[in-house]
N, C-alpha and C. Protein backbone atom coordinates (compact mmCIF):
# COMPACT_ATOMS: atom_id res chain seq x y z
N UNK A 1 0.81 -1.20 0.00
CA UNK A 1 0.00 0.00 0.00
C UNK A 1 0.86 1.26 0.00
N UNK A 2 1.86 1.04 0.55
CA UNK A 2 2.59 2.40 0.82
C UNK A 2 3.71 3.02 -0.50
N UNK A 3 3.69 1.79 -1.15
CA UNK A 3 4.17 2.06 -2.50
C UNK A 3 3.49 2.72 -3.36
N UNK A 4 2.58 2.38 -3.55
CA UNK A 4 0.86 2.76 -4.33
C UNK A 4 0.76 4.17 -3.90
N UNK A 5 1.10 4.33 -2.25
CA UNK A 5 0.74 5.93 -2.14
C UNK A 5 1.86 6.47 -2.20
N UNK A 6 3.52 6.25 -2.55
CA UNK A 6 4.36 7.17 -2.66
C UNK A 6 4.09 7.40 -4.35
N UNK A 7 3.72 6.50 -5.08
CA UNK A 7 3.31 6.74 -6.84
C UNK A 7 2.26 7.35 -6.78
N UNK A 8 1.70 7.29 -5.90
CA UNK A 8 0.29 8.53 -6.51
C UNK A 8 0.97 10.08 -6.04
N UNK A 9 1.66 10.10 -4.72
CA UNK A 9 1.92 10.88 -4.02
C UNK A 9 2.70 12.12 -5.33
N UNK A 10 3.75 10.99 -5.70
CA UNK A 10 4.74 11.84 -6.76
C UNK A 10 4.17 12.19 -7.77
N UNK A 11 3.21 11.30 -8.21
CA UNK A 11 2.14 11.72 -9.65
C UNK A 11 1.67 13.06 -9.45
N UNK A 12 0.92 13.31 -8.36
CA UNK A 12 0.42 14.56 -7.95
C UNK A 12 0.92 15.83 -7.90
N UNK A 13 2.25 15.48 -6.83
CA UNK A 13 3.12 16.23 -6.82
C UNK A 13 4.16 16.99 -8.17
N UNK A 14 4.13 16.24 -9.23
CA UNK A 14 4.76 16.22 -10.90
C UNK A 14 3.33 17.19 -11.98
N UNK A 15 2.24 16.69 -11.50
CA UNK A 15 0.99 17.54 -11.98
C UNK A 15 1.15 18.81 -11.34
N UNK A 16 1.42 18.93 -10.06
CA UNK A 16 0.95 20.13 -9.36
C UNK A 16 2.05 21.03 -9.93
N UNK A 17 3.01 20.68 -9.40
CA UNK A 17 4.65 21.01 -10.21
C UNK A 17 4.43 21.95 -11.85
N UNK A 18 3.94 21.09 -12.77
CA UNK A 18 3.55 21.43 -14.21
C UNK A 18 3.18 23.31 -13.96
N UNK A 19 1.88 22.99 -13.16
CA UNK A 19 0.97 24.31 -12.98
C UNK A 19 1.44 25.05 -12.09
N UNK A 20 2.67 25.23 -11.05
CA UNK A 20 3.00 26.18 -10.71
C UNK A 20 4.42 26.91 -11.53
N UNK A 21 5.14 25.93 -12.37
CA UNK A 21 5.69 26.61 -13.27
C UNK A 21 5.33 26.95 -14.93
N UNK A 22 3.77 26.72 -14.86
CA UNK A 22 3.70 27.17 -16.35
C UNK A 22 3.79 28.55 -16.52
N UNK A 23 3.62 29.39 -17.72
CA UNK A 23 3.36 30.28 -17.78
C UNK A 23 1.86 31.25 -17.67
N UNK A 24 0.88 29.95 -18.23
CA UNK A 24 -0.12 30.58 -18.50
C UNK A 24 -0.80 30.35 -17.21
N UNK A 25 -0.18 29.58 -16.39
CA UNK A 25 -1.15 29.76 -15.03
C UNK A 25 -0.93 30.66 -14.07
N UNK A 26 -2.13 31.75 -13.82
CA UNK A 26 -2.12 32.76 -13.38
C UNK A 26 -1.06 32.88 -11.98
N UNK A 27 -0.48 34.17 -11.56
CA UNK A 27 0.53 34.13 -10.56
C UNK A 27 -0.34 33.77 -9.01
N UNK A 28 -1.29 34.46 -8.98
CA UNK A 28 -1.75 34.35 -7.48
C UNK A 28 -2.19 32.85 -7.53
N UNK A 29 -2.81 31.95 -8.54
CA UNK A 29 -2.72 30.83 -8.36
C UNK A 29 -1.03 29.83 -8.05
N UNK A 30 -0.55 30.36 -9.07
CA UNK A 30 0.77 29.80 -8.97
C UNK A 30 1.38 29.41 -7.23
N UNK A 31 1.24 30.75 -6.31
CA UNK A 31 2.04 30.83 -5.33
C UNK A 31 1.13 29.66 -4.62
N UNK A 32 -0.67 29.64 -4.33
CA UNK A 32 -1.29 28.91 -3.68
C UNK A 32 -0.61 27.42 -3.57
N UNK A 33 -0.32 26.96 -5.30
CA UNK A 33 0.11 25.66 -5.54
C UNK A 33 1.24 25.76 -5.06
N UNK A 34 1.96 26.60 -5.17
CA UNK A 34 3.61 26.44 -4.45
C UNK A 34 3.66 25.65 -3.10
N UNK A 35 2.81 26.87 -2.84
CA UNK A 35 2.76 26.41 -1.17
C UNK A 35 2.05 25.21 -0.55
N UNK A 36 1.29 24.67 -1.78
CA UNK A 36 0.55 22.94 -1.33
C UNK A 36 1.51 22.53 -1.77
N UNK A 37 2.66 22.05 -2.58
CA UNK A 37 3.75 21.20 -3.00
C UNK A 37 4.74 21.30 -1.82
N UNK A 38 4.60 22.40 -1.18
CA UNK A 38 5.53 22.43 -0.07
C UNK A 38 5.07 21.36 1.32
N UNK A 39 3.60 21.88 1.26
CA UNK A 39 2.76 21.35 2.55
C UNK A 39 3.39 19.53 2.00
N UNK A 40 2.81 19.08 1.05
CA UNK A 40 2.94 17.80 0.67
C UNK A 40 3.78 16.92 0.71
N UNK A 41 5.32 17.83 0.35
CA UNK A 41 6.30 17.09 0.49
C UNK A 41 6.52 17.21 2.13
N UNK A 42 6.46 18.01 2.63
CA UNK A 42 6.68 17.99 4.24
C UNK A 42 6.69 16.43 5.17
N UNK A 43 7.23 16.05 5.54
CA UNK A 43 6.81 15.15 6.87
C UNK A 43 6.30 15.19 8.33
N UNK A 44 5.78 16.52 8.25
CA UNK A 44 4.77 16.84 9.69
C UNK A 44 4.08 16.11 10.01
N UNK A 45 3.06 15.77 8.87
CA UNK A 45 1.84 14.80 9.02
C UNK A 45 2.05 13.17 8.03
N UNK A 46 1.25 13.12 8.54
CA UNK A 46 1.28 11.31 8.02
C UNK A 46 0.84 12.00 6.19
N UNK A 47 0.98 10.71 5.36
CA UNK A 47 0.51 10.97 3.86
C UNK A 47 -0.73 11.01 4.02
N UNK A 48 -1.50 10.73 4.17
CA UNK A 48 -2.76 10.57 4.01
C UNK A 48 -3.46 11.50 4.45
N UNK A 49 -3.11 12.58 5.77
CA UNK A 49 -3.42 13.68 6.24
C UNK A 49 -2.83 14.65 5.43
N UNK A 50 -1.91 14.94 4.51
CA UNK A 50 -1.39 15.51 3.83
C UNK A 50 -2.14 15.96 2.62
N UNK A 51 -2.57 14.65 2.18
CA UNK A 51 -3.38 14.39 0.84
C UNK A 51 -4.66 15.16 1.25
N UNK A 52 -5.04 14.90 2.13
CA UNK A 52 -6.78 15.03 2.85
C UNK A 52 -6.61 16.53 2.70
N UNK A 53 -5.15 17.14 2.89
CA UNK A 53 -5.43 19.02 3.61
C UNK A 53 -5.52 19.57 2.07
N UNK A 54 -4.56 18.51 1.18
CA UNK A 54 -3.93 19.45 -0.11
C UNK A 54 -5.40 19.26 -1.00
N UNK A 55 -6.38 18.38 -0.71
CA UNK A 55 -7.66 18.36 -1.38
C UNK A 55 -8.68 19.26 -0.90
N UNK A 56 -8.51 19.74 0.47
CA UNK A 56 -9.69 20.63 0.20
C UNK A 56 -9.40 21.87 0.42
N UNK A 57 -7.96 22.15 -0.20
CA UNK A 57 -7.18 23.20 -0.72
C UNK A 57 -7.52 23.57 -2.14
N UNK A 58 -7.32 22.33 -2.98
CA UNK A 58 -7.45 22.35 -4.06
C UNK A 58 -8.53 22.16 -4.55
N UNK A 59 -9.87 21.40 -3.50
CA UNK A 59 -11.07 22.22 -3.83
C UNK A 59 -11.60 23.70 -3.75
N UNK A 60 -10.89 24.53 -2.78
CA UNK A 60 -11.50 25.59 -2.68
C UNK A 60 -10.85 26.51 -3.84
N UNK A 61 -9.58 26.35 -4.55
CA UNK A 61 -9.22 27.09 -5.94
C UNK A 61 -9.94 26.47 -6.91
N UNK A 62 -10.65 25.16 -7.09
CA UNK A 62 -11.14 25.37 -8.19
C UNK A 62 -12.47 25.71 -7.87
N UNK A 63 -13.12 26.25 -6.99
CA UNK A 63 -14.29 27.39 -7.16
C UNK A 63 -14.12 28.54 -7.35
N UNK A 64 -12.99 28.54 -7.61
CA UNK A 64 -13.12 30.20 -7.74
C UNK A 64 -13.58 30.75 -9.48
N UNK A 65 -14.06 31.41 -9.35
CA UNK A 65 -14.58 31.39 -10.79
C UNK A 65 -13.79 32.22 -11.78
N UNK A 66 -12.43 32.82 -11.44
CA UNK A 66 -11.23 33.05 -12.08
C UNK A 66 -10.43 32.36 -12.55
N UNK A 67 -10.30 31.02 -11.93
CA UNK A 67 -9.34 29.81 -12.43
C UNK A 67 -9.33 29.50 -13.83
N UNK A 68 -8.59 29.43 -14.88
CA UNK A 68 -8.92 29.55 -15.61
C UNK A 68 -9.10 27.84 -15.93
N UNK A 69 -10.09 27.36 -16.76
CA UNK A 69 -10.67 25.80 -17.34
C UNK A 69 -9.40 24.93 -17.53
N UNK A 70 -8.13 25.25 -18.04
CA UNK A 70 -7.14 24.45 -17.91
C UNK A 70 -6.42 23.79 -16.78
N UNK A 71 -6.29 25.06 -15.65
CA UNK A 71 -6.11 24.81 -14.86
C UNK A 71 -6.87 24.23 -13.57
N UNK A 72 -8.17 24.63 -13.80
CA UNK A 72 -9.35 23.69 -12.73
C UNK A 72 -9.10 22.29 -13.00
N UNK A 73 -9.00 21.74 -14.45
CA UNK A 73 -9.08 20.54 -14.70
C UNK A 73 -7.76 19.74 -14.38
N UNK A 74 -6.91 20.59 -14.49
CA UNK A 74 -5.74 19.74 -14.31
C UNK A 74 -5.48 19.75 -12.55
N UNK A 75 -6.19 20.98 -11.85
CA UNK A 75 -6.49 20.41 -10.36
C UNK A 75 -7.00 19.53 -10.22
N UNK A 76 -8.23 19.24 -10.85
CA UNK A 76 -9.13 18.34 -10.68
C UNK A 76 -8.02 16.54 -10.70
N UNK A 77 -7.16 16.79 -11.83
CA UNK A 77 -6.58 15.39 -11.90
C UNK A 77 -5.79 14.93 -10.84
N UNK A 78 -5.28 16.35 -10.27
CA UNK A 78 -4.41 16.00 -8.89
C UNK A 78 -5.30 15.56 -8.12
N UNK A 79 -6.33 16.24 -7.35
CA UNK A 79 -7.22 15.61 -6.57
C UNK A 79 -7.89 14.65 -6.89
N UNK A 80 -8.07 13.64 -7.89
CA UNK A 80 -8.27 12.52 -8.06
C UNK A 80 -7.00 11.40 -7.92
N UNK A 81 -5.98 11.74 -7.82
CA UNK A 81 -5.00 10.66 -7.13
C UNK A 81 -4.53 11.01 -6.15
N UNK A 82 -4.64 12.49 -5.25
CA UNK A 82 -4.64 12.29 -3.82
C UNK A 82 -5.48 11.40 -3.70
N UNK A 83 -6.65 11.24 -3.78
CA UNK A 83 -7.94 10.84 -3.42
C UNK A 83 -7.56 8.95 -2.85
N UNK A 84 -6.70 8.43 -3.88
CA UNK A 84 -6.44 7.54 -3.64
C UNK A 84 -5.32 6.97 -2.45
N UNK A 85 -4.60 8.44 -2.23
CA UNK A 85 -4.21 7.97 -0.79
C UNK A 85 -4.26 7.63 0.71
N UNK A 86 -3.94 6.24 0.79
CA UNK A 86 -5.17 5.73 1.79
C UNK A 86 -3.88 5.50 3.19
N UNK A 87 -4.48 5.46 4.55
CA UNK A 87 -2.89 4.91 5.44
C UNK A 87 -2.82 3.94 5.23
């Protein structure tokens, strides 16, 4: 299991990565994601509490109704393989 969640872990982390250094993704989004790639890699909390904070992080940017459609969706893909990290 814990293999399964360091491959989803990094998957996420490699997506999230993409969108805080693109160009076209807006800056005040940019820094938000910075700072969940930071939270994530951290070892404060267990993975799974990690995953749990960086999802309803990354739910509350994609309501915002500025985000632009590329970037909601490609949140959206991160939070579908946090999703799968289980303890």
């Amino acid at each position: 299991m814990s293999e399964e969640n360091n491959q989803a872990m990094e998957s996420a982390l490699q997506t999230l990565n993409q969108l805080a250094t693109s160009h076209s993704t807006p800056k005040n989004f940019k820094k938000t994601i910075s700072d969940l790639i930071i939270e994530l890699q951290s070892d404060e909390y267990s993975m799974s509490v990690r995953a749990a904070n960086a999802i309803s992080s990354l739910d509350d940017i994609t309501q915002d109704p500025n985000v632009p459609s590329f970037v909601r969706t490609t949140l959206w893909q991160a939070v579908s393989v946090l999703e799968s990290i289980r303890e």
